[in-house]
Protein backbone atom coordinates (compact mmCIF):
# COMPACT_ATOMS: atom_id res chain seq x y z
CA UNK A 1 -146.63 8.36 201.23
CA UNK A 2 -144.47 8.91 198.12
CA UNK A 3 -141.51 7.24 199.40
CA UNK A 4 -143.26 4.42 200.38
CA UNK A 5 -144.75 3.91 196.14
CA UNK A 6 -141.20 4.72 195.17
CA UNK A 7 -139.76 2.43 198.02
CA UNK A 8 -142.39 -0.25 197.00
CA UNK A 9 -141.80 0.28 193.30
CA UNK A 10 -137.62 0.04 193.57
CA UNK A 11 -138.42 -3.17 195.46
CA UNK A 12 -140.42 -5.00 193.12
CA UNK A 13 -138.51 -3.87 190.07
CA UNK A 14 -134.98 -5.09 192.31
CA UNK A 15 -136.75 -8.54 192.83
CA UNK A 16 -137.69 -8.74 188.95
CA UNK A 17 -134.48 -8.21 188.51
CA UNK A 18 -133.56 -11.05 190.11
CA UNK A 19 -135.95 -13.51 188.45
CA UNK A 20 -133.34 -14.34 185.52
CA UNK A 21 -130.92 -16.03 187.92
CA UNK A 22 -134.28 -17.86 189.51
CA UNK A 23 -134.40 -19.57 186.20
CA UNK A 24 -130.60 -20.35 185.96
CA UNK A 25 -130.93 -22.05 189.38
CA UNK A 26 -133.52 -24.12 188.99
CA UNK A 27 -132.04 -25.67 186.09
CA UNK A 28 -135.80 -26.56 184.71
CA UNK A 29 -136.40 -26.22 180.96
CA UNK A 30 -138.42 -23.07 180.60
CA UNK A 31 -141.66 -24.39 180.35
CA UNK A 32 -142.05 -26.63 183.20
CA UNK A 33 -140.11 -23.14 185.10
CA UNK A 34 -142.84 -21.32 184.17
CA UNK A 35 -145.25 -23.66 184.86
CA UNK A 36 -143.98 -23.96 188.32
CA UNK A 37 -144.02 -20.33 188.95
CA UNK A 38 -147.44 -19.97 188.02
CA UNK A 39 -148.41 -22.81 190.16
CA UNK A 40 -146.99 -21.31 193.48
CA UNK A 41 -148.24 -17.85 192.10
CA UNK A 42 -151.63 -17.99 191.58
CA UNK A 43 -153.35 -18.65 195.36
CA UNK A 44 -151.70 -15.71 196.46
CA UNK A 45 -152.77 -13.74 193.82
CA UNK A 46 -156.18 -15.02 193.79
CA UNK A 47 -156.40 -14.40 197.55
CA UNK A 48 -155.59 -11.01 196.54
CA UNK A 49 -157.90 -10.32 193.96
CA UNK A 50 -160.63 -11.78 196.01
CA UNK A 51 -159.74 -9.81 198.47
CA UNK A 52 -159.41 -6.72 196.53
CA UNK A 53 -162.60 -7.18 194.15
CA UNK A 54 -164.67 -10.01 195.34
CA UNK A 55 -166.00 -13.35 194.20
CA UNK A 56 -168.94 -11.74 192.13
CA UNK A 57 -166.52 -9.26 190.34
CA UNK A 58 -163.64 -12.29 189.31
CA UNK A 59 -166.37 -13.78 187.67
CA UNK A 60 -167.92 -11.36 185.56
CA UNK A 61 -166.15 -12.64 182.49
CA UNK A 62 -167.64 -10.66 180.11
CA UNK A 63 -165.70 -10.04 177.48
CA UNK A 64 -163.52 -13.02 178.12
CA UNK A 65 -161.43 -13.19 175.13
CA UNK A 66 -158.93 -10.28 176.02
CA UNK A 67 -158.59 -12.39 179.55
CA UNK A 68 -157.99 -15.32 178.02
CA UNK A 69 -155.04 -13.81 174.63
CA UNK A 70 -153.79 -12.44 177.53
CA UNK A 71 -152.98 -15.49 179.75
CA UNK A 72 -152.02 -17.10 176.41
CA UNK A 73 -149.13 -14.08 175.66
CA UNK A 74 -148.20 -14.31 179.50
CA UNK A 75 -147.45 -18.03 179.08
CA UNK A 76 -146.07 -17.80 175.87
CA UNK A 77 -144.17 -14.33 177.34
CA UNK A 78 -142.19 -16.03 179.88
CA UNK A 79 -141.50 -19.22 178.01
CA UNK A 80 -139.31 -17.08 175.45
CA UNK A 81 -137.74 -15.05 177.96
CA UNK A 82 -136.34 -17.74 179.91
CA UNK A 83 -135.76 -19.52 177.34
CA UNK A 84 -133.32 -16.09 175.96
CA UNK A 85 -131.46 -15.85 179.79
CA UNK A 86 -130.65 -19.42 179.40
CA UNK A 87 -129.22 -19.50 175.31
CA UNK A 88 -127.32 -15.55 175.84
CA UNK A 89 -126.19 -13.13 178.42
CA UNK A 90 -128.49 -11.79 181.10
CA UNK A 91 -127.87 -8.56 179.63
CA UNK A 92 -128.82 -9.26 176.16
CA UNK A 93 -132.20 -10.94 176.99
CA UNK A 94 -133.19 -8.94 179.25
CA UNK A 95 -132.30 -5.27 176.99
CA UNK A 96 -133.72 -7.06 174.30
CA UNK A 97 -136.70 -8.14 176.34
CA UNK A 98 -137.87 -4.85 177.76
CA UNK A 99 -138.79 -3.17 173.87
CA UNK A 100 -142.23 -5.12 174.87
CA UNK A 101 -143.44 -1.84 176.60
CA UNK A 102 -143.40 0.03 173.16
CA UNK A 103 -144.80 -2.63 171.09
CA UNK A 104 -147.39 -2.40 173.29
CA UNK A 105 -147.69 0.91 172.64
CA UNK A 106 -147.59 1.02 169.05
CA UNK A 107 -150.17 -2.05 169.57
CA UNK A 108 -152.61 0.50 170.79
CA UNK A 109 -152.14 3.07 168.47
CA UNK A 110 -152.62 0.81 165.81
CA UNK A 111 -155.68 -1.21 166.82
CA UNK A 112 -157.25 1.31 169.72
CA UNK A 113 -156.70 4.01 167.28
CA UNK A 114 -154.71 6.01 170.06
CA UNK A 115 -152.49 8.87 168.73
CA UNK A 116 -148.70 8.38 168.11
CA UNK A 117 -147.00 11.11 168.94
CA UNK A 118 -143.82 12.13 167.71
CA UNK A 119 -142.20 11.03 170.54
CA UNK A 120 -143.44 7.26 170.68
CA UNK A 121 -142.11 7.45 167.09
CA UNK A 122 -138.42 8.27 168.44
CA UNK A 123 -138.25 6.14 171.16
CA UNK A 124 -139.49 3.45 169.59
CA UNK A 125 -136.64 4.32 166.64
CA UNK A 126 -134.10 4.78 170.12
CA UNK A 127 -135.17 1.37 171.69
CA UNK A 128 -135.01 -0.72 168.32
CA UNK A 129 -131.21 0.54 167.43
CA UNK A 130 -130.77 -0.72 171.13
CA UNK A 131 -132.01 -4.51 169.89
CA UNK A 132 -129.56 -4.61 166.96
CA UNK A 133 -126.65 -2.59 168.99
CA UNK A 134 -126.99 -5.61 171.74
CA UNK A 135 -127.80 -7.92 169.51
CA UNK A 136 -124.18 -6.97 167.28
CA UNK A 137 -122.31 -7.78 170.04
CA UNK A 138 -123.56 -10.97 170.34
CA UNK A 139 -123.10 -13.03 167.61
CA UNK A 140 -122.24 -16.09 168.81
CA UNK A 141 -126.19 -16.60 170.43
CA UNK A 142 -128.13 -15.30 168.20
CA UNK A 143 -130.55 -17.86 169.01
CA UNK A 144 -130.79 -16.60 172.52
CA UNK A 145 -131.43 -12.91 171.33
CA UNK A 146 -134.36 -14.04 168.85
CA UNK A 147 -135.54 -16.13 171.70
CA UNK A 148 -135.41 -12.60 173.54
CA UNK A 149 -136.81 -10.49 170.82
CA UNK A 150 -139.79 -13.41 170.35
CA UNK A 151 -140.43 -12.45 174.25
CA UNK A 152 -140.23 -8.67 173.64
CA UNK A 153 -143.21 -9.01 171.18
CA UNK A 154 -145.11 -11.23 173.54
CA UNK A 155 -144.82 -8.72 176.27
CA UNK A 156 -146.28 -6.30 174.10
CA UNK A 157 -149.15 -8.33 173.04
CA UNK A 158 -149.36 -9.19 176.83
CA UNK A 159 -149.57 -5.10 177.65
CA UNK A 160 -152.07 -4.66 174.77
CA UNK A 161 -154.12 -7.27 175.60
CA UNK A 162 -154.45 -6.40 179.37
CA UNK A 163 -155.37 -2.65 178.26
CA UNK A 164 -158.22 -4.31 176.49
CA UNK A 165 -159.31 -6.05 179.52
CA UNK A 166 -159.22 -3.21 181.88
CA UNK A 167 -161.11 -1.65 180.14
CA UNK A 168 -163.91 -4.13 181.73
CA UNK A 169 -162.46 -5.32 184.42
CA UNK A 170 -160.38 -4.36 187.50
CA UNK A 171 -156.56 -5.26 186.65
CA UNK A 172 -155.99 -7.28 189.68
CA UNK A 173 -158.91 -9.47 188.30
CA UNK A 174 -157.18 -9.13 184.90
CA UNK A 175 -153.60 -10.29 186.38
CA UNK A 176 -154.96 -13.33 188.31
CA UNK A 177 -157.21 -14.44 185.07
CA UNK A 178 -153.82 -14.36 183.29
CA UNK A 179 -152.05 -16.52 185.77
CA UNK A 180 -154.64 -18.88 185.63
CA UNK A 181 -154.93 -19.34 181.98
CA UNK A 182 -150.90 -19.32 181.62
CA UNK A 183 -151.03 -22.09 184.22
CA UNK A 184 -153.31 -24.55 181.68
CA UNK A 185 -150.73 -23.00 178.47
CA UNK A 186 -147.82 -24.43 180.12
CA UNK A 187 -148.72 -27.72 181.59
CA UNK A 188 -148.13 -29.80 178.41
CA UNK A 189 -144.25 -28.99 179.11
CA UNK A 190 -144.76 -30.96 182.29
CA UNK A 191 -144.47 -33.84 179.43
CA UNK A 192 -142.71 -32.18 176.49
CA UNK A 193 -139.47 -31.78 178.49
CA UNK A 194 -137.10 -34.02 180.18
CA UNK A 195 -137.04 -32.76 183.95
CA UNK A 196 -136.33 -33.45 187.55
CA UNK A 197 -137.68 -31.82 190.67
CA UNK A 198 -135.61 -31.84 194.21
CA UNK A 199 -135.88 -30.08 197.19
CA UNK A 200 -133.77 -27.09 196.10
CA UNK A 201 -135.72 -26.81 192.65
CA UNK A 202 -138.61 -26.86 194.69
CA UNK A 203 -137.57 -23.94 196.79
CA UNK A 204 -135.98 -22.25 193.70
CA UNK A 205 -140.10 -22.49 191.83
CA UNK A 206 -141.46 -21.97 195.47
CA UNK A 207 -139.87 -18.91 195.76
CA UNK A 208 -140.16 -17.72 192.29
CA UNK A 209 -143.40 -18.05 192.41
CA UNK A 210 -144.81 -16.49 195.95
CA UNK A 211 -142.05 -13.61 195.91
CA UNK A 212 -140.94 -12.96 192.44
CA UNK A 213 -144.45 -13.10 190.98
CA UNK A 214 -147.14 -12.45 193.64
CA UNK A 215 -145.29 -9.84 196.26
CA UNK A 216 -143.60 -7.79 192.91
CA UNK A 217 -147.16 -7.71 191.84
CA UNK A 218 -148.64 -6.78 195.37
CA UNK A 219 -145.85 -4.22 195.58
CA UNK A 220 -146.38 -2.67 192.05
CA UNK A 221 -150.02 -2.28 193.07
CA UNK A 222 -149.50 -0.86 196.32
CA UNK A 223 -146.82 1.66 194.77
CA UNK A 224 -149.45 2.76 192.25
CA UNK A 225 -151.65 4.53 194.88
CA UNK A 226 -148.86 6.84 196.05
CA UNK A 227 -146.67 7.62 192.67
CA UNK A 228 -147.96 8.31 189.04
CA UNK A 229 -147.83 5.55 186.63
CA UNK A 230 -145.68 8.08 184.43
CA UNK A 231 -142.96 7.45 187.04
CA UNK A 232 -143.84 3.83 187.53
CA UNK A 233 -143.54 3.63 183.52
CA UNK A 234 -139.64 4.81 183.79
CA UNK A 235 -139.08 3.33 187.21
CA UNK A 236 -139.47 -0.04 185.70
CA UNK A 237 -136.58 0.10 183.36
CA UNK A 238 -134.22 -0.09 186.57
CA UNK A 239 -135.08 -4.28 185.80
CA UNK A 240 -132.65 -3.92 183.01
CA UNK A 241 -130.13 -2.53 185.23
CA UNK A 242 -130.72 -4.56 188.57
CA UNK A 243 -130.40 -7.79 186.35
CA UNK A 244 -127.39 -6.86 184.92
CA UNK A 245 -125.74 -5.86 188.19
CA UNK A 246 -127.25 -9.56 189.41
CA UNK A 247 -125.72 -11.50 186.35
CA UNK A 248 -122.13 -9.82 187.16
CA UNK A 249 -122.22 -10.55 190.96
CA UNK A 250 -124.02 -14.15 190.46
CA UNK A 251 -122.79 -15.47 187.21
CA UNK A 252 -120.01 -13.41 186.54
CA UNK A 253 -121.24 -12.38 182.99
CA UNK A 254 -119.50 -9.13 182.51
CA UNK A 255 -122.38 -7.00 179.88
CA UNK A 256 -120.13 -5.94 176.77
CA UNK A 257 -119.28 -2.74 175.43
CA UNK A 258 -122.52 -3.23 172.81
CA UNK A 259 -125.00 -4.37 175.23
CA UNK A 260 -124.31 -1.84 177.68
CA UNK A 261 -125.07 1.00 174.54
CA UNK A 262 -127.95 -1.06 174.00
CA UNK A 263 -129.30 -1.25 176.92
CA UNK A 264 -129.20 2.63 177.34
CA UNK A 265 -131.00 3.12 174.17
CA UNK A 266 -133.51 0.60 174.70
CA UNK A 267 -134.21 2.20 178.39
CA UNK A 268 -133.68 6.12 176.78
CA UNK A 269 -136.17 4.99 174.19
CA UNK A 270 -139.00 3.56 176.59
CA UNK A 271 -138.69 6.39 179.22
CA UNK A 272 -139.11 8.86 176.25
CA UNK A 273 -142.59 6.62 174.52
CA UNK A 274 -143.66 6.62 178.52
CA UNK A 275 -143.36 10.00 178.52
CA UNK A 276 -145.46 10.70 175.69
């Protein structure tokens, strides 16, 4: 049964991998993309929660403000990011992108009063010399790494908010509440931002949506009854390196000298705070 979590877990992490080039594709601003995804997302993953928790138990809303921050950081989460793989290199955004884990981290240390350790200290050191190695080697977007970095810190208010929440409710429950909400943060772009929808940016969002957001989560679920989430925690650095692969193959963005050092320090510094 382990092979199938780490089967399930190599899956998902491949497929969020992919989501970067999703965005390219679609050629929506980020947004509406998000928007989109969230749209197509959500049944499934409400299915699933019912499913998994009941009607009674997606209701209990009490608290509701850690639900609702953290719809507002998922929105506001995936707006930067795609808004980063569309101004820079895959490489960069995404490197830059996946420091969220240890803010979220340091987020709970600071606020939930859990203990840093010495080693959340160094790999937090490891993964920020990764931002400004990756970030040196890109000077000419700049915009797209802050963009990136903005994202970073969302993500971690995203993971610190949703360890809040589970610690009342069930985190499917948690996930779909955040879906929801994200869905109401990002309709105004629907009429911010110039945009047009055919049947290939329709499949693109479609897509995005039911496989990139609601089978990765199904499959990061599933793989979390057969593996530890210490693995899990490490496993899902392989997005920096699946995306990068993707971005070469796809886009034919060849990942510099600096982001490649970057990217190993950001993903040497997260496995060792996920160790910790």
């Amino acid at each position: 049964m382990k092979k199938r979590g780490l089967i399930e877990m190599l899956l998902a992490t491949f497929i969020w991998g992919s989501t970067p080039l999703m965005s390219i594709y679609s050629h929506l601003p980020s947004g509406v993309f998000v928007f989109f995804r969230v749209l197509f997302a959500f049944p499934c993953i409400f299915y699933f929660a019912i499913k998994r928790a009941g009607f009674r138990e997606f209701f209990r809303l009490r608290p509701f403000w850690p639900l609702m921050l953290g719809g507002i950081a998922l929105g506001v989460n995936w707006i930067f990011f795609f808004l980063a793989v569309n101004m820079t290199k895959v490489s960069t955004a995404v490197s830059i992108y996946y420091v969220g884990p240890i803010v979220s981290i340091l987020l709970a240390a600071l606020f939930l009063k859990e203990k840093i350790t010495k080693k959340i200290l160094v790999g937090a050191l490891i993964a920020f010399c990764g931002v400004i190695v990756s970030v040196k080697g890109e000077f000419s977007a700049d915009i797209g790494a802050l963009m990136a970095l903005l994202a970073a810190l969302s993500y971690g208010a995203l993971g610190f908010f949703s360890k809040v929440a589970t610690m009342h409710h069930k985190a499917v429950i948690v996930t779909a509440w955040q879906v929801l909400i994200s869905l109401f943060i990002t309709f105004p772009f629907l009429f911010l931002n110039s945009w047009s929808f055919n049947i290939s940016t329709f499949f693109i969002a479609l897509i995005t949506g039911v496989v990139h957001t609601a089978l990765a989560l199904f499959l990061w679920y599933d793989a979390l009854n057969y593996i530890k989430v210490s693995i899990a925690s490490v496993l899902q650095y392989l997005d920096i390196v699946f995306a990068m692969v993707l971005a070469y193959v796809f886009l034919a963005q060849v990942p510099g000298t600096y982001q490649i050092i970057g990217a190993f320090l950001i993903i040497l510094g997260g496995i060792i705070s996920s160790k910790s």
